[in-house]
C-alpha atoms as a PDB file:
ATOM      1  CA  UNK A   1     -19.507  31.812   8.301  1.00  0.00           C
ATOM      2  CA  UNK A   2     -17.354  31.836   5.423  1.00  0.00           C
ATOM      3  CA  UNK A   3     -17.459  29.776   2.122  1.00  0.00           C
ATOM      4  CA  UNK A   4     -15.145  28.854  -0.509  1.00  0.00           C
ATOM      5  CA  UNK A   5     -14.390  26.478  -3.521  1.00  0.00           C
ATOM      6  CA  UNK A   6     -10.613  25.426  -4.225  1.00  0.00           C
ATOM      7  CA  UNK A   7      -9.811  23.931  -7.259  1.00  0.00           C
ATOM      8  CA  UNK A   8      -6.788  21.874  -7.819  1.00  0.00           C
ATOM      9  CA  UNK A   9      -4.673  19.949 -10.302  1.00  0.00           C
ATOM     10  CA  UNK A  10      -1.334  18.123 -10.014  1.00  0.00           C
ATOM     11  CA  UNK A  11       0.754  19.034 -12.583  1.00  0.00           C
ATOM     12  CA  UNK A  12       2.114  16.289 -15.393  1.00  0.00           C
ATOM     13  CA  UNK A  13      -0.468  14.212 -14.669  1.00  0.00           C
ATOM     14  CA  UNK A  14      -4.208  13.395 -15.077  1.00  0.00           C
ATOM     15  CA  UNK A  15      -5.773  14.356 -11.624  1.00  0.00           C
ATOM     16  CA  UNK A  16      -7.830  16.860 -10.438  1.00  0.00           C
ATOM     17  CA  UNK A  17     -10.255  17.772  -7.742  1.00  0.00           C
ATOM     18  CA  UNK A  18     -13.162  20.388  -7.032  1.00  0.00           C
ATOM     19  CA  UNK A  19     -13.713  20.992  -3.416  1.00  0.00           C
ATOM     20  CA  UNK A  20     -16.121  23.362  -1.275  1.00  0.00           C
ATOM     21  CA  UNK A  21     -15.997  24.038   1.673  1.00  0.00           C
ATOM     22  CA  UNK A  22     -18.223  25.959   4.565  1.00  0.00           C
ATOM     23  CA  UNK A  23     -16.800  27.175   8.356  1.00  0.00           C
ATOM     24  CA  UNK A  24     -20.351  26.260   9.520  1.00  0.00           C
ATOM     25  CA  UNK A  25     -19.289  28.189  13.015  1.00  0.00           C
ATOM     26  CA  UNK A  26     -16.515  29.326  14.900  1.00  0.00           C
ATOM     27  CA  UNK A  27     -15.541  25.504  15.913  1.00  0.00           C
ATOM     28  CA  UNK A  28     -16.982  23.654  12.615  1.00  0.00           C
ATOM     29  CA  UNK A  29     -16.993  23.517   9.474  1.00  0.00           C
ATOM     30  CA  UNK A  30     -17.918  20.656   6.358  1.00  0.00           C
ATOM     31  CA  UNK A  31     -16.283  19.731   2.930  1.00  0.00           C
ATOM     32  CA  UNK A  32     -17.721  18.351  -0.173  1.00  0.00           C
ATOM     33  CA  UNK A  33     -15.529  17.130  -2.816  1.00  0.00           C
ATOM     34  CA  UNK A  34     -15.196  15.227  -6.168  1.00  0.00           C
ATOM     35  CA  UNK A  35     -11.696  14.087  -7.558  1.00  0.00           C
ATOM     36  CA  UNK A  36     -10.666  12.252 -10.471  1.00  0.00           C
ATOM     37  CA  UNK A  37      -7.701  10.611 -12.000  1.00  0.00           C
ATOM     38  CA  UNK A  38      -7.233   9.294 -15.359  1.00  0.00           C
ATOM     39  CA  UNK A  39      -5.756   5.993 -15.273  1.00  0.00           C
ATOM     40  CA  UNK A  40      -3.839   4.907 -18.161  1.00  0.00           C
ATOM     41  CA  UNK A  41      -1.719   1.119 -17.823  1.00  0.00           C
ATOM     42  CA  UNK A  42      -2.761  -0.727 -20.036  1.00  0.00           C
ATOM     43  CA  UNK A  43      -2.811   0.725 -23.753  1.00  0.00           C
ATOM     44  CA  UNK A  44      -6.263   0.481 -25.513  1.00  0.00           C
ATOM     45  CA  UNK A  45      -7.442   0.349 -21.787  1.00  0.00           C
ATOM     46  CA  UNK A  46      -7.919   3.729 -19.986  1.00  0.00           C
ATOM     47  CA  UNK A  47      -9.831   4.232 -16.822  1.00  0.00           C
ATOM     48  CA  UNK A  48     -11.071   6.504 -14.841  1.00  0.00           C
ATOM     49  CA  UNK A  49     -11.008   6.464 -11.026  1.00  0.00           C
ATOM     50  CA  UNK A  50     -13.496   8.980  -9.683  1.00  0.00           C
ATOM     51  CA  UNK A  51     -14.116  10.324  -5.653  1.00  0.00           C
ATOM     52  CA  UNK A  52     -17.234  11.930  -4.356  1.00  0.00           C
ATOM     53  CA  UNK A  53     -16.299  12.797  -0.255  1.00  0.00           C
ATOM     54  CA  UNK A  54     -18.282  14.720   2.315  1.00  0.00           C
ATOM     55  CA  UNK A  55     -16.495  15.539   5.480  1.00  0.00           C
ATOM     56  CA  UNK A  56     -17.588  17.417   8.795  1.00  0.00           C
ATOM     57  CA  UNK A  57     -15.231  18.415  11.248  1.00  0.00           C
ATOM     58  CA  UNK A  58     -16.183  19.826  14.866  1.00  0.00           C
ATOM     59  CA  UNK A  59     -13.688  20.869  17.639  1.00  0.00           C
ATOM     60  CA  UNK A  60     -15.108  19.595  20.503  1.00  0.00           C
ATOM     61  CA  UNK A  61     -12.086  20.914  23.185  1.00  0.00           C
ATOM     62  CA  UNK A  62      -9.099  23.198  22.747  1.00  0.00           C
ATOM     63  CA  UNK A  63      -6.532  21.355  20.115  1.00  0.00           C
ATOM     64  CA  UNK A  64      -9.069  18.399  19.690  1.00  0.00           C
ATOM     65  CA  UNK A  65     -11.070  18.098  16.683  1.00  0.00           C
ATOM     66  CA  UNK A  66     -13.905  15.301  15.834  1.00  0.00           C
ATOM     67  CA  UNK A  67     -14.304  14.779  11.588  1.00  0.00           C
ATOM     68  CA  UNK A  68     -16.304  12.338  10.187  1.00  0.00           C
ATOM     69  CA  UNK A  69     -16.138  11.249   6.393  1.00  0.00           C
ATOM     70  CA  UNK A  70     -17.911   9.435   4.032  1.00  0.00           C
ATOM     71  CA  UNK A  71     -16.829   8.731   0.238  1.00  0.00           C
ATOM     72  CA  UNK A  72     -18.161   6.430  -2.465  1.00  0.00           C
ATOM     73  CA  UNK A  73     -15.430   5.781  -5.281  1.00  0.00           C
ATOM     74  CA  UNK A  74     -15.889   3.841  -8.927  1.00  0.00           C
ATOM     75  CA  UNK A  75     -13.562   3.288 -11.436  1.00  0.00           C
ATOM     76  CA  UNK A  76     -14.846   4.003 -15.495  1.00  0.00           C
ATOM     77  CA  UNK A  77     -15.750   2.149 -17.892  1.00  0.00           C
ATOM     78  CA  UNK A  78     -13.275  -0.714 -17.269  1.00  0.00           C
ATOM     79  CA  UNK A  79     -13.059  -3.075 -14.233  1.00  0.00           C
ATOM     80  CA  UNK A  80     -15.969  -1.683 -12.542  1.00  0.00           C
ATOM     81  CA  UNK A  81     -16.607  -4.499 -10.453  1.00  0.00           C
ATOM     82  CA  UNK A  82     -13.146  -4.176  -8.903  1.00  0.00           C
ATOM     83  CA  UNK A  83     -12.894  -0.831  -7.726  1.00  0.00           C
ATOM     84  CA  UNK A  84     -16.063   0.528  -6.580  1.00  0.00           C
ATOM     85  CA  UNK A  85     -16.903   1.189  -3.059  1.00  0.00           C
ATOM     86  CA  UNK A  86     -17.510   3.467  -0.125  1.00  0.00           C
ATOM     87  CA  UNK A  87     -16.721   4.462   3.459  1.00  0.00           C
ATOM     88  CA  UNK A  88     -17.273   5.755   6.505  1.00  0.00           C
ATOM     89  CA  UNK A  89     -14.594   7.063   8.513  1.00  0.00           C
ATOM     90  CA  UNK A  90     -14.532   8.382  12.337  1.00  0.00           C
ATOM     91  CA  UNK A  91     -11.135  10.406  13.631  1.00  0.00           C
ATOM     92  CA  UNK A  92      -9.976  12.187  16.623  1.00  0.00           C
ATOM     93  CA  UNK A  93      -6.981  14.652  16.336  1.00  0.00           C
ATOM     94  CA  UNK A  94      -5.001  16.138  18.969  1.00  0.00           C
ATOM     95  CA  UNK A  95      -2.781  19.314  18.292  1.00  0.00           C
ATOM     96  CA  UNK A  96       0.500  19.143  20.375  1.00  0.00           C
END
């Protein structure tokens, strides 16, 4: 089992994330994160759009993983009612 938190920031801009992560076993493992990005196009009208993710991933043959992922996102303090929302996601990878 290993754990770890990675931190991240794109540079010139205003978005950043906070991640951490657990290898739950040999063939899993999960992810919680939280990323935000300051939004500013219209001046005198800044927003906010903010991420909170939790992902689980399980390989379930050789070079085939399962991850599921759900996320709610909202957008501060202006046009809330436009941009908030969540979802669920199911995936199936295959390495080659």
């Amino acid at each position: 089992e290993q754990d770890y938190i990675q931190t991240s920031r794109i540079v010139n801009t205003q978005e950043w994330s906070l991640s951490f992560n657990r290898d739950l076993s040999s063939d899993s493992s999960a992810r919680v994160w939280y990323s935000q990005r300051d939004r500013d196009e219209t001046p005198g009208r800044a927003t906010l759009d903010q991420t909170l993710a939790a992902r689980y991933n399980r390989e379930v043959a050789r070079d085939l993983t399962l991850s599921a992922e759900t996320a709610y996102t909202w957008r501060t303090p202006e046009d809330r009612a436009t941009a908030e929302g969540w979802w669920i996601g199911l995936r199936v990878r295959k390495d080659f």
